[in-house]
N, C-alpha and C. Protein backbone atom coordinates (compact mmCIF):
# COMPACT_ATOMS: atom_id res chain seq x y z
N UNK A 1 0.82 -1.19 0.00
CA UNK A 1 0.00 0.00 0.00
C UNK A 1 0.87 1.25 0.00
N UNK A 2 1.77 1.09 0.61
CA UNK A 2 2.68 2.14 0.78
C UNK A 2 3.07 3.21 -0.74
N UNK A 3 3.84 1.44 -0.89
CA UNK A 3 4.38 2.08 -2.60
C UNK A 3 3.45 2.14 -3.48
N UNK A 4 2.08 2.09 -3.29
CA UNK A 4 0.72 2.67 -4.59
C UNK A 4 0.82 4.09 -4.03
N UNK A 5 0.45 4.27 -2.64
CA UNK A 5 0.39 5.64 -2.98
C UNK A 5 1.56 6.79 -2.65
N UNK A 6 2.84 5.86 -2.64
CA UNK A 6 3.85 6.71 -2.82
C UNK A 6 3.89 6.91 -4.67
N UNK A 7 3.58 6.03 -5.40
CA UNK A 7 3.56 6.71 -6.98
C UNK A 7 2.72 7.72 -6.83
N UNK A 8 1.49 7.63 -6.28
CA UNK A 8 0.33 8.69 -6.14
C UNK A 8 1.03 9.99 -5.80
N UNK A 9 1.73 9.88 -4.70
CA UNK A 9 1.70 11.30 -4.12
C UNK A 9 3.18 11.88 -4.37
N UNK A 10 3.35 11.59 -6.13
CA UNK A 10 4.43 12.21 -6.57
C UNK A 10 4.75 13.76 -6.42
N UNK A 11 5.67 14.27 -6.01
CA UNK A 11 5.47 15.99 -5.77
C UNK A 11 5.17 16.25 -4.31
N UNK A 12 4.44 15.15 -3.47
CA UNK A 12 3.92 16.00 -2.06
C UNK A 12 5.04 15.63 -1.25
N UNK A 13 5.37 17.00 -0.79
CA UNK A 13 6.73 16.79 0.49
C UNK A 13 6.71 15.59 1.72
N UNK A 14 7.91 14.64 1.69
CA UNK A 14 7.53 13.73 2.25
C UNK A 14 7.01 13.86 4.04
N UNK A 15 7.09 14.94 4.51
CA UNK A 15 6.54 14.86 5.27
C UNK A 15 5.12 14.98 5.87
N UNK A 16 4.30 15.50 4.57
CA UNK A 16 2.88 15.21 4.30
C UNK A 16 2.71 13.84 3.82
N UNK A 17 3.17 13.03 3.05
CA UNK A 17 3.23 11.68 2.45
C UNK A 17 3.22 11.07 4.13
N UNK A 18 4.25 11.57 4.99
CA UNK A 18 4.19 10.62 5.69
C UNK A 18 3.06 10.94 7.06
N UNK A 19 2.48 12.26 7.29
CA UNK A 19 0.93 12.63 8.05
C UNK A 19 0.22 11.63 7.18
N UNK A 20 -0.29 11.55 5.83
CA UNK A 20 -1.27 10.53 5.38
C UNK A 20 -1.12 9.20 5.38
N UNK A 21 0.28 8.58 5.74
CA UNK A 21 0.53 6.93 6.03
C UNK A 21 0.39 6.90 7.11
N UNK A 22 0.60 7.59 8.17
CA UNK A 22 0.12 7.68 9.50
C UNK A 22 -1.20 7.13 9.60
N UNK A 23 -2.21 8.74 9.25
CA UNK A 23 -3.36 8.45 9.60
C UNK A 23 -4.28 7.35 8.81
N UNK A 24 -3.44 6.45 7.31
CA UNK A 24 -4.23 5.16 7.20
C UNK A 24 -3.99 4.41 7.92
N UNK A 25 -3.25 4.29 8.23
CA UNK A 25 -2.50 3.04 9.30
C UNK A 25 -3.81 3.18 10.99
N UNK A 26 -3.66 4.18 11.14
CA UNK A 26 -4.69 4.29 12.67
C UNK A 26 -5.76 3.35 12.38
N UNK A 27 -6.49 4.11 10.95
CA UNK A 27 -8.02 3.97 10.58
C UNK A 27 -8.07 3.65 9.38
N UNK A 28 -7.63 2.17 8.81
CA UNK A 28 -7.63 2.23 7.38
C UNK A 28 -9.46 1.76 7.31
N UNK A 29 -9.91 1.22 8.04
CA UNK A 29 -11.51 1.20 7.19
C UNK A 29 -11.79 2.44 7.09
N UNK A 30 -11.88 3.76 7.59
CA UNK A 30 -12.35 4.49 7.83
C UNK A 30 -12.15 5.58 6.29
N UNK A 31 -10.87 5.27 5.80
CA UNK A 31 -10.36 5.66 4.42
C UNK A 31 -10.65 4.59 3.41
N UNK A 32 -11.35 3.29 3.59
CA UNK A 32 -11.07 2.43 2.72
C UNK A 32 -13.37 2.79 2.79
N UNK A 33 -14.24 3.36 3.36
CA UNK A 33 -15.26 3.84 2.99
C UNK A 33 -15.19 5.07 2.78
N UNK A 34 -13.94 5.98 2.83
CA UNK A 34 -14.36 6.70 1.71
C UNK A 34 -13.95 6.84 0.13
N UNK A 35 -12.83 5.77 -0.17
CA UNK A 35 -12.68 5.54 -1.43
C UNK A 35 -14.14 4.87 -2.10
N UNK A 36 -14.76 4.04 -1.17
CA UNK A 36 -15.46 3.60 -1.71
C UNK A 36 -17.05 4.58 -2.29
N UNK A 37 -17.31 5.21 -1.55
CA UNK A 37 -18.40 6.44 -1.40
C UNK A 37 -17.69 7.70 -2.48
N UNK A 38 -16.52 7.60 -2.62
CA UNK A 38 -15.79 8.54 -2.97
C UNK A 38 -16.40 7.71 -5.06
N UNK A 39 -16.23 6.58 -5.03
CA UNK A 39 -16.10 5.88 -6.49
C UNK A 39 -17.88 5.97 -6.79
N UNK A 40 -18.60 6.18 -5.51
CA UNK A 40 -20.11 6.20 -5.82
C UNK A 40 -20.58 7.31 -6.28
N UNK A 41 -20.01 8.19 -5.79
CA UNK A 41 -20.21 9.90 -6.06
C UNK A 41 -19.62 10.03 -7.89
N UNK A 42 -18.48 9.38 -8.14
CA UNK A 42 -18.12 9.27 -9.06
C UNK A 42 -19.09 9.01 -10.24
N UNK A 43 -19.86 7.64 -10.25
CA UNK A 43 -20.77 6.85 -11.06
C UNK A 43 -21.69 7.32 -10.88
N UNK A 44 -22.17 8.66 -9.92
CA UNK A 44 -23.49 9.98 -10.61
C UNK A 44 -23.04 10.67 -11.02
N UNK A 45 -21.90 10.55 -12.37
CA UNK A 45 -21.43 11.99 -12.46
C UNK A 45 -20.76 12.98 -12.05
N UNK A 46 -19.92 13.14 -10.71
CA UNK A 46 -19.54 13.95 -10.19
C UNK A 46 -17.74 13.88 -10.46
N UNK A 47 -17.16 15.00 -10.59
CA UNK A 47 -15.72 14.66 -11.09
C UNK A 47 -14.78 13.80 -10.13
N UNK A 48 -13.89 13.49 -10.17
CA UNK A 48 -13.00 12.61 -9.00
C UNK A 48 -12.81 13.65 -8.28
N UNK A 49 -12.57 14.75 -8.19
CA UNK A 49 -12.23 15.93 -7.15
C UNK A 49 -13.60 16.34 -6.85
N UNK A 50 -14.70 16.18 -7.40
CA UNK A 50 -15.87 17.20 -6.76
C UNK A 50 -16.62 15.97 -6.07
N UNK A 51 -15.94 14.83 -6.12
CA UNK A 51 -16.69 13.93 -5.37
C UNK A 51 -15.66 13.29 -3.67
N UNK A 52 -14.14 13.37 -4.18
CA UNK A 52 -13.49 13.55 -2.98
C UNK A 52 -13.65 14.32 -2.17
N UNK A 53 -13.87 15.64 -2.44
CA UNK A 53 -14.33 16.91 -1.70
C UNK A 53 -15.78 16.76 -0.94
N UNK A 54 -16.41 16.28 -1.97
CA UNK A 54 -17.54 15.76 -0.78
C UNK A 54 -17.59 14.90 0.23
N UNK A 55 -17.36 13.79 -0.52
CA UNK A 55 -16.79 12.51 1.08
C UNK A 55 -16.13 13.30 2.00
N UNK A 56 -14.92 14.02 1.50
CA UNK A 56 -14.03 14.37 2.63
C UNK A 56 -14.63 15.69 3.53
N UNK A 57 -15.63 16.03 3.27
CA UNK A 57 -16.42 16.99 4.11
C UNK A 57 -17.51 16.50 5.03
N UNK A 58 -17.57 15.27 4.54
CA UNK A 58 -18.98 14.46 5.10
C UNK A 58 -17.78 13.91 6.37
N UNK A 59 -16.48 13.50 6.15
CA UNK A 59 -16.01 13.07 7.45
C UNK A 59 -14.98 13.98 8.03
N UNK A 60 -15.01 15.06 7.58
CA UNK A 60 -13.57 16.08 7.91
C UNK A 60 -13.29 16.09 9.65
N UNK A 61 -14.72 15.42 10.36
CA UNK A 61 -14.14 15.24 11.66
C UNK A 61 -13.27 14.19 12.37
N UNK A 62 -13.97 13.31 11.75
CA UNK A 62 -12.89 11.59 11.60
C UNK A 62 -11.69 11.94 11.53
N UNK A 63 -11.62 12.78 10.08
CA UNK A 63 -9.96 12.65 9.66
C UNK A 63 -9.56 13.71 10.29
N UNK A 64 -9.62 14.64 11.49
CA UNK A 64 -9.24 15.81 11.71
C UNK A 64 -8.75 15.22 13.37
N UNK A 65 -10.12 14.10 13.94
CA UNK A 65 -9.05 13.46 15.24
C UNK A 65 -7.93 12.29 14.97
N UNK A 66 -7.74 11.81 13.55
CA UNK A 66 -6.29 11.51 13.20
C UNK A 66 -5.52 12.27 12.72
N UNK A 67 -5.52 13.27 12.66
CA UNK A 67 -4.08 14.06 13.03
C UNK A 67 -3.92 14.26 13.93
């Protein structure tokens, strides 16, 4: 998992790379429903960013007590 989304997060300073391996590691179901909700938002149409942005607002508290 690591090295998928270390290709992913080509460009982000590794010390943000490494706040987001952190907080999957705490709570990976918790990121592994919102990829999934994230791919549903997707299949109505909604862009991959205007649908991440939503999931990630629907839990911005979750992911805000893992940091």
């Amino acid at each position: 998992m690591k090295k998928m989304l270390a290709n992913q997060m080509k460009g982000v300073p590794q010390a943000e790379q490494d706040k987001i391996l952190a907080m999957l590691e705490k709570d990976p179901a918790l990121f592994q429903k919102i990829a999934e909700e994230t791919q549903a938002e997707m299949k109505r149409g909604k862009s991959q960013q205007d649908a991440a942005m939503f999931v990630a607002k629907k839990y911005e508290t979750e992911i805000g007590k893992l940091m």
